[in-house]
C-alpha atoms as a PDB file:
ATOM      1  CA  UNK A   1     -22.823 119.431   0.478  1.00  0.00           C
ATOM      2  CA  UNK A   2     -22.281 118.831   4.097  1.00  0.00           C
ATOM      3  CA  UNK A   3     -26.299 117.022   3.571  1.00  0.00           C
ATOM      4  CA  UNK A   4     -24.562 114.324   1.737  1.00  0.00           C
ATOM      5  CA  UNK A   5     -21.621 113.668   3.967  1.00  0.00           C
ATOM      6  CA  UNK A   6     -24.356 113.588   7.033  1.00  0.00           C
ATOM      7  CA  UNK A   7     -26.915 111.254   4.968  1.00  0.00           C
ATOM      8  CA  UNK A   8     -23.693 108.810   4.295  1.00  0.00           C
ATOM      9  CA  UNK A   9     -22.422 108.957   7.490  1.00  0.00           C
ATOM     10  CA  UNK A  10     -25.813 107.933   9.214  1.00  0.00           C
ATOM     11  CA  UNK A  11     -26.311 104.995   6.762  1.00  0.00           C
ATOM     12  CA  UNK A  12     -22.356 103.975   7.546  1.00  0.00           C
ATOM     13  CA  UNK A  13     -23.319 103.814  11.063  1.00  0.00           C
ATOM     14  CA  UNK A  14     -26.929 102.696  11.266  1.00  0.00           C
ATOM     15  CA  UNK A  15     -28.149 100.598   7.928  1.00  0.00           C
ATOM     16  CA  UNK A  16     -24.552  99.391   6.603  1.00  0.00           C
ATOM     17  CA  UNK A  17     -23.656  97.427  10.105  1.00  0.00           C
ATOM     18  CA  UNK A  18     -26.970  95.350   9.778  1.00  0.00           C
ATOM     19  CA  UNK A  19     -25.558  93.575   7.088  1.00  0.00           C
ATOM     20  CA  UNK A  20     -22.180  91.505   7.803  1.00  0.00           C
ATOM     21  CA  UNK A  21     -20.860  88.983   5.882  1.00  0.00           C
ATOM     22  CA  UNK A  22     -17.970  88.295   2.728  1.00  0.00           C
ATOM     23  CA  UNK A  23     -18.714  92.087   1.032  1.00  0.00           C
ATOM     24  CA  UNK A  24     -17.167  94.308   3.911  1.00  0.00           C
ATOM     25  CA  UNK A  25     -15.349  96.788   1.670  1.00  0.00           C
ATOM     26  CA  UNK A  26     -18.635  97.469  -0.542  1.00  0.00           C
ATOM     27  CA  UNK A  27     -20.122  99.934   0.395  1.00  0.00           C
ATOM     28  CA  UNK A  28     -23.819 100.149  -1.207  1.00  0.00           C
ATOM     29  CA  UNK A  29     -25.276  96.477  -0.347  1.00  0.00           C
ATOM     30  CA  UNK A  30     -28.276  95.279  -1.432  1.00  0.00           C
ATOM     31  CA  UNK A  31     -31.224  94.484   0.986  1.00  0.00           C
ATOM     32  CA  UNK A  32     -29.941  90.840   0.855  1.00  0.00           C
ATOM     33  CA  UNK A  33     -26.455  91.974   1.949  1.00  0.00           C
ATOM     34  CA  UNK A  34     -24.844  90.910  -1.093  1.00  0.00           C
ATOM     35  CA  UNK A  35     -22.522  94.052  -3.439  1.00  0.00           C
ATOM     36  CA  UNK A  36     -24.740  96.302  -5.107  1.00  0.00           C
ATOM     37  CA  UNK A  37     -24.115  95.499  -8.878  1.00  0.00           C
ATOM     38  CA  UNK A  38     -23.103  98.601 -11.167  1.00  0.00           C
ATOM     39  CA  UNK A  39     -26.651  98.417 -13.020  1.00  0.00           C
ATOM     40  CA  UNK A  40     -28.478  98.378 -10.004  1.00  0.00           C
ATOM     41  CA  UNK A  41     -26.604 101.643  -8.679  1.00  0.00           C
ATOM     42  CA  UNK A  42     -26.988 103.286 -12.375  1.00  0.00           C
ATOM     43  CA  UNK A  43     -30.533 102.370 -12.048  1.00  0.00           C
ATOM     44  CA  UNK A  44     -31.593 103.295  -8.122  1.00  0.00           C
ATOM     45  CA  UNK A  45     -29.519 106.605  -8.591  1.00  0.00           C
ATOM     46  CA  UNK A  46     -31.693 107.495 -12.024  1.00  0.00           C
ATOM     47  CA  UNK A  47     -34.549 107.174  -9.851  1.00  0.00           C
ATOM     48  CA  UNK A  48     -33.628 110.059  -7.395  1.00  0.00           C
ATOM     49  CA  UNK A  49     -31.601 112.031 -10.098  1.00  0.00           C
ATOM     50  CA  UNK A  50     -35.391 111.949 -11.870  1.00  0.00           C
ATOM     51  CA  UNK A  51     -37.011 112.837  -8.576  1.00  0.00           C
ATOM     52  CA  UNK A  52     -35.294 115.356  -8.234  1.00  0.00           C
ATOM     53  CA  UNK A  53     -35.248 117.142 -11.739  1.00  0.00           C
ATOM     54  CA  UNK A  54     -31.645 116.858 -12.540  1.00  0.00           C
ATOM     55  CA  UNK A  55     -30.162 116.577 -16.049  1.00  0.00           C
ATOM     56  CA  UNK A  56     -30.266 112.958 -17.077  1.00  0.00           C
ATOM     57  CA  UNK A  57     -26.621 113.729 -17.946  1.00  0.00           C
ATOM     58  CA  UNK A  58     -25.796 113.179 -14.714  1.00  0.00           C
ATOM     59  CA  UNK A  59     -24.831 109.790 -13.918  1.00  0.00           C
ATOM     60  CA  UNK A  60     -22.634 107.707 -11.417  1.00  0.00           C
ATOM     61  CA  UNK A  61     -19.870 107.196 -13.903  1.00  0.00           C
ATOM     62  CA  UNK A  62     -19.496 111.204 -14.815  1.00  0.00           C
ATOM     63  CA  UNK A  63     -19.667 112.071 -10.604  1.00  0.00           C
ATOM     64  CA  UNK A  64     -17.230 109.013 -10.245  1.00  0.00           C
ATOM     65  CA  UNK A  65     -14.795 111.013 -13.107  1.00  0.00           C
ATOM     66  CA  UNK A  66     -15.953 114.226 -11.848  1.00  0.00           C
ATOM     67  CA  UNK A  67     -14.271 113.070  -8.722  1.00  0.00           C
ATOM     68  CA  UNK A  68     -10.852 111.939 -10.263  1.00  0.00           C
ATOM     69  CA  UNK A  69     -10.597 115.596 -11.418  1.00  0.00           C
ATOM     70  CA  UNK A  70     -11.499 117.105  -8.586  1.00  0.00           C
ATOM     71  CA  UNK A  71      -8.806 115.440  -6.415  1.00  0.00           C
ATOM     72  CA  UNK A  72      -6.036 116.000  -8.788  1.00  0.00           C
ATOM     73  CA  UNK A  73      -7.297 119.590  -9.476  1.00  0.00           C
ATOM     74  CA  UNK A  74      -6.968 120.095  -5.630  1.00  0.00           C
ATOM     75  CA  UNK A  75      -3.113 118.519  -5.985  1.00  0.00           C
ATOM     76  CA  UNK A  76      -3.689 114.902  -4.823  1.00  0.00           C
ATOM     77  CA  UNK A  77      -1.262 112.669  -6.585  1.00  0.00           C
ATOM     78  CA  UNK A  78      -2.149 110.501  -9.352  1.00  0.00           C
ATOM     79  CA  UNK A  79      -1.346 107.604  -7.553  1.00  0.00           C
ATOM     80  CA  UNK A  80      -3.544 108.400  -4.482  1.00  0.00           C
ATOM     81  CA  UNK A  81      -6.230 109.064  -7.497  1.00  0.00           C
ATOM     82  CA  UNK A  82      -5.632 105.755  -8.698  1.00  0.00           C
ATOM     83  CA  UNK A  83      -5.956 103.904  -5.775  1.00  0.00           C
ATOM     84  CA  UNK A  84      -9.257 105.602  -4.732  1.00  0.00           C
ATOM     85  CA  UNK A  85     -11.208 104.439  -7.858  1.00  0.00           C
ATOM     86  CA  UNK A  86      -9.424 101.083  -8.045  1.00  0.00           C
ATOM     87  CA  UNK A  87      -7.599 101.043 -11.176  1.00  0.00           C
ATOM     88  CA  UNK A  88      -4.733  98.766 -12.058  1.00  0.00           C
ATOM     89  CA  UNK A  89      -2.732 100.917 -14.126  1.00  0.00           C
ATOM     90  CA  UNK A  90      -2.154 104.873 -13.902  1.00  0.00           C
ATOM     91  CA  UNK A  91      -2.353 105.485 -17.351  1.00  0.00           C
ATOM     92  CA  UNK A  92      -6.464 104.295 -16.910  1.00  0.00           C
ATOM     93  CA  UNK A  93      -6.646 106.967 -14.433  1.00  0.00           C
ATOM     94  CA  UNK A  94      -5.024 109.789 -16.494  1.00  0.00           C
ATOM     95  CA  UNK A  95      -7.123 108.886 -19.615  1.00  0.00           C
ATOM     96  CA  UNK A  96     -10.437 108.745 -17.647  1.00  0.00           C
ATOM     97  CA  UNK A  97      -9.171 112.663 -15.911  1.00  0.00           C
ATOM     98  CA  UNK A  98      -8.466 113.915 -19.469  1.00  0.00           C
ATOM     99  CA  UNK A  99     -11.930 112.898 -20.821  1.00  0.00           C
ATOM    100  CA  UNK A 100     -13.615 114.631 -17.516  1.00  0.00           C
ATOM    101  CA  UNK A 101     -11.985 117.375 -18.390  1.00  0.00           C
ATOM    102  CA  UNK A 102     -12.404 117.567 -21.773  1.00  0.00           C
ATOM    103  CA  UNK A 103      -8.655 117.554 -22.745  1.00  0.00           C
ATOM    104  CA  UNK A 104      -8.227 114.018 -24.166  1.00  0.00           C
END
């Protein structure tokens, strides 16, 4: 999907730098420039999955565990896997890899 890496890089480098401020390491602000709460992504991302016809299955948290799999399918270690979703303990990230995978 190079698309999506191209539409995230030009919002990294023209939209994201208007708006400074304490919430550096979110990425999706609001157009206030405060962190984009997790309702407010479940609910702007419903809006284009609708738009564009996909299955209503398909939601933030089960691309966000999609990606956990993904990583540690293509060898990354668990700890590296941990780190990139933010989870205190390892044993989160294994249980949330199982259930992606349909092996818990």
């Amino acid at each position: 999907m190079p698309w999506a890496v191209e539409a995230v890089q030009d919002y990294l480098n023209h939209v994201r730098p208007r708006y400074r401020g304490n919430h550096q390491h979110a990425l999706w602000l609001t157009e206030r420039g405060s962190r984009m709460g997790t309702r407010e992504i479940e609910d702007r991302f419903a809006v284009y999955r609708d738009a564009l016809g996909l299955d209503k299955a398909l939601t933030p948290h089960c691309m966000r565990s999609a990606y956990m799999a993904h990583l540690l399918q293509d060898g990354a270690d668990l700890a590296f896997v941990q780190e990139q979703v933010g989870h205190r303990f390892a044993a989160t990230t294994a249980t949330c890899v199982r259930a992606a995978e349909g092996t818990s």
